[in-house]
Protein backbone atom coordinates (compact mmCIF):
# COMPACT_ATOMS: atom_id res chain seq x y z
CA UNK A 1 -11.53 17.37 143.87
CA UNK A 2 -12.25 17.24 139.90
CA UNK A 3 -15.99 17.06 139.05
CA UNK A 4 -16.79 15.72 142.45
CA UNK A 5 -14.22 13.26 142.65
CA UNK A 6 -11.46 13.18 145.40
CA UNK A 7 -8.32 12.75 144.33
CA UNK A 8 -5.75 11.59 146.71
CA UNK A 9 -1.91 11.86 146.51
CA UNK A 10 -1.15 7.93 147.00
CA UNK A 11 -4.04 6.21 146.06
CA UNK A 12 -3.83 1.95 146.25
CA UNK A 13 -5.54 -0.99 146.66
CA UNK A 14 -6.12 -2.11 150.19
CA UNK A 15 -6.53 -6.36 151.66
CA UNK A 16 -8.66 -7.20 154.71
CA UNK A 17 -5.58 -7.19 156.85
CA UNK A 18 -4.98 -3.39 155.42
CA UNK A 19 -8.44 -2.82 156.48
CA UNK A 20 -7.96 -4.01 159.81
CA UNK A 21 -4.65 -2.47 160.50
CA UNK A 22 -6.08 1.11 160.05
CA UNK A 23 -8.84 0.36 162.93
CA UNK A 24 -6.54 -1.88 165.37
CA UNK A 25 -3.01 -0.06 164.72
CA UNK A 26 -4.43 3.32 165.06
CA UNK A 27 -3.27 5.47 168.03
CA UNK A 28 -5.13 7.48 170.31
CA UNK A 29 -6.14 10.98 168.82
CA UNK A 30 -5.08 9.66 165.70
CA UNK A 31 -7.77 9.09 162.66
CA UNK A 32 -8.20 7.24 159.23
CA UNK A 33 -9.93 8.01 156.19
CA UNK A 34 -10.81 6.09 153.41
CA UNK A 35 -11.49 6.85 149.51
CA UNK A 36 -13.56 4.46 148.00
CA UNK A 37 -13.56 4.41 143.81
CA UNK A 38 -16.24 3.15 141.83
CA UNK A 39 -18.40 2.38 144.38
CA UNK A 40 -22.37 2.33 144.36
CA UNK A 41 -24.53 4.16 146.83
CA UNK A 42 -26.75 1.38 148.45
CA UNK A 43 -28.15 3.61 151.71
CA UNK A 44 -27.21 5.66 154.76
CA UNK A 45 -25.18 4.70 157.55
CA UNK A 46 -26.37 6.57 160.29
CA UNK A 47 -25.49 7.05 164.41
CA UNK A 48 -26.88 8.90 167.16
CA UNK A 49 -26.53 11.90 167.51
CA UNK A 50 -27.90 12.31 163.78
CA UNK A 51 -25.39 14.86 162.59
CA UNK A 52 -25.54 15.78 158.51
CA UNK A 53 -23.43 17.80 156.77
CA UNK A 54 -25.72 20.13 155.00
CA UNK A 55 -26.23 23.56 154.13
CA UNK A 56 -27.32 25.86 156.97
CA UNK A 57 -27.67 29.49 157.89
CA UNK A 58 -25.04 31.67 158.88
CA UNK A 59 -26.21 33.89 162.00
CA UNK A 60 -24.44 36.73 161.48
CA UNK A 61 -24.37 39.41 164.50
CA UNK A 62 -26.83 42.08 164.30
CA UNK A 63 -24.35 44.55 164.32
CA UNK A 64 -22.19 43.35 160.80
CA UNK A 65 -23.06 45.57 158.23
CA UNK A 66 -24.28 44.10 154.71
CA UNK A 67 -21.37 44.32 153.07
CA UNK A 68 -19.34 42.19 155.31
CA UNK A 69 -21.94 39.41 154.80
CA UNK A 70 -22.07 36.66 152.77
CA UNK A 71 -24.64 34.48 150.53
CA UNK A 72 -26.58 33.82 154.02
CA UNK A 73 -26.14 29.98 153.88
CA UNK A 74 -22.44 27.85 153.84
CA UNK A 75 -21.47 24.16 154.18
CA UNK A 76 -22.29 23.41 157.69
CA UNK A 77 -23.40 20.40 160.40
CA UNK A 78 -26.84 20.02 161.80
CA UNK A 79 -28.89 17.81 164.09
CA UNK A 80 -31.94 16.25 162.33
CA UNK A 81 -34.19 13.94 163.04
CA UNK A 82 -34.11 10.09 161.40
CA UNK A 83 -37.86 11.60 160.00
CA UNK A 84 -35.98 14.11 158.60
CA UNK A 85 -32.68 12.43 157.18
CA UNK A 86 -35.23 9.99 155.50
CA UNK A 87 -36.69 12.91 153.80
CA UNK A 88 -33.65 14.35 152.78
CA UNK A 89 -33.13 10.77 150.92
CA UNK A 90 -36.18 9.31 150.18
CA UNK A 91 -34.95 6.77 147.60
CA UNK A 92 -31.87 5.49 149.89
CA UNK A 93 -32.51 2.95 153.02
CA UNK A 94 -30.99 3.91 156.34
CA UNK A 95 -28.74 1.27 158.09
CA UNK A 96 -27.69 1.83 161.52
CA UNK A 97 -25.64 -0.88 164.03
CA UNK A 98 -27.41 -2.58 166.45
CA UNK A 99 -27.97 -5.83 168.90
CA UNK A 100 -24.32 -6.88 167.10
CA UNK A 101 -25.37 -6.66 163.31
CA UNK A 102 -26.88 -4.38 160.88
CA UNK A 103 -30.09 -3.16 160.67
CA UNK A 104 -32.44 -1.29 158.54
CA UNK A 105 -35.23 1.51 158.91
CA UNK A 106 -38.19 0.45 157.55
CA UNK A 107 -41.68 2.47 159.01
CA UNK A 108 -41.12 2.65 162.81
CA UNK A 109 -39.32 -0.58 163.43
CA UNK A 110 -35.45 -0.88 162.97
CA UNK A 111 -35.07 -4.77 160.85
CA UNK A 112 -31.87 -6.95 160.99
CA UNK A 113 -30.28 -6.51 157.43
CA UNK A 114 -28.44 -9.66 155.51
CA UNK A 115 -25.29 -9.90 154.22
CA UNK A 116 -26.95 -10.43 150.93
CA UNK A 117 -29.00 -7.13 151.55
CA UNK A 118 -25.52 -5.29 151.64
CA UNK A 119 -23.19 -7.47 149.35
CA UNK A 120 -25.75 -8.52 146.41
């Protein structure tokens, strides 16, 4: 990673069918990952359990002596609340799936989303 960017070995453009071939021709225990460049942050996608990837504590036994710890906090997952992951990012929307489309946070209420909302 240079200045926050990922760099990958073999990077290349991907079609639809590429797209679909790493969901459908994937085997069990087996995963994909994408890089996306020159994209634009338009909100969260988020799924129960809420699980973030944030910095957190690190309990540390009783027992280790000071100089054997570290800075206190590292890279870490948590649980937190969709009140809470909206504070983390108060200027993104969250998305979620659900009743077979996408839908957005907005108060209380979750709100179908349009394909226009998503792909202006």
């Amino acid at each position: 990673m240079a200045d926050g960017v990922r760099q990958v070995p073999h990077a290349r453009d991907m079609t639809a069918s590429d797209f679909d071939a790493t969901i459908t021709g994937r085997a069990n225990g087996e995963y994909n990952e994408w890089v996306i460049a020159n994209y634009q942050v338009i909100g969260l996608f988020v799924a129960e359990p809420y699980r973030v990837s944030i910095e957190v504590e690190i309990d540390y036994p009783e027992d280790m002596p000071d100089y054997l710890r570290g800075a206190g906090t590292a890279a870490g997952f948590d649980y937190k609340s969709l009140a809470e992951i909206a504070t983390l990012f108060p200027n993104l929307p969250i998305y979620a799936f659900a009743s077979g489309g996408v839908v957005e946070h907005i108060g209380s209420a979750w709100v179908p989303v349009t394909h226009k909302t998503l792909y202006p």
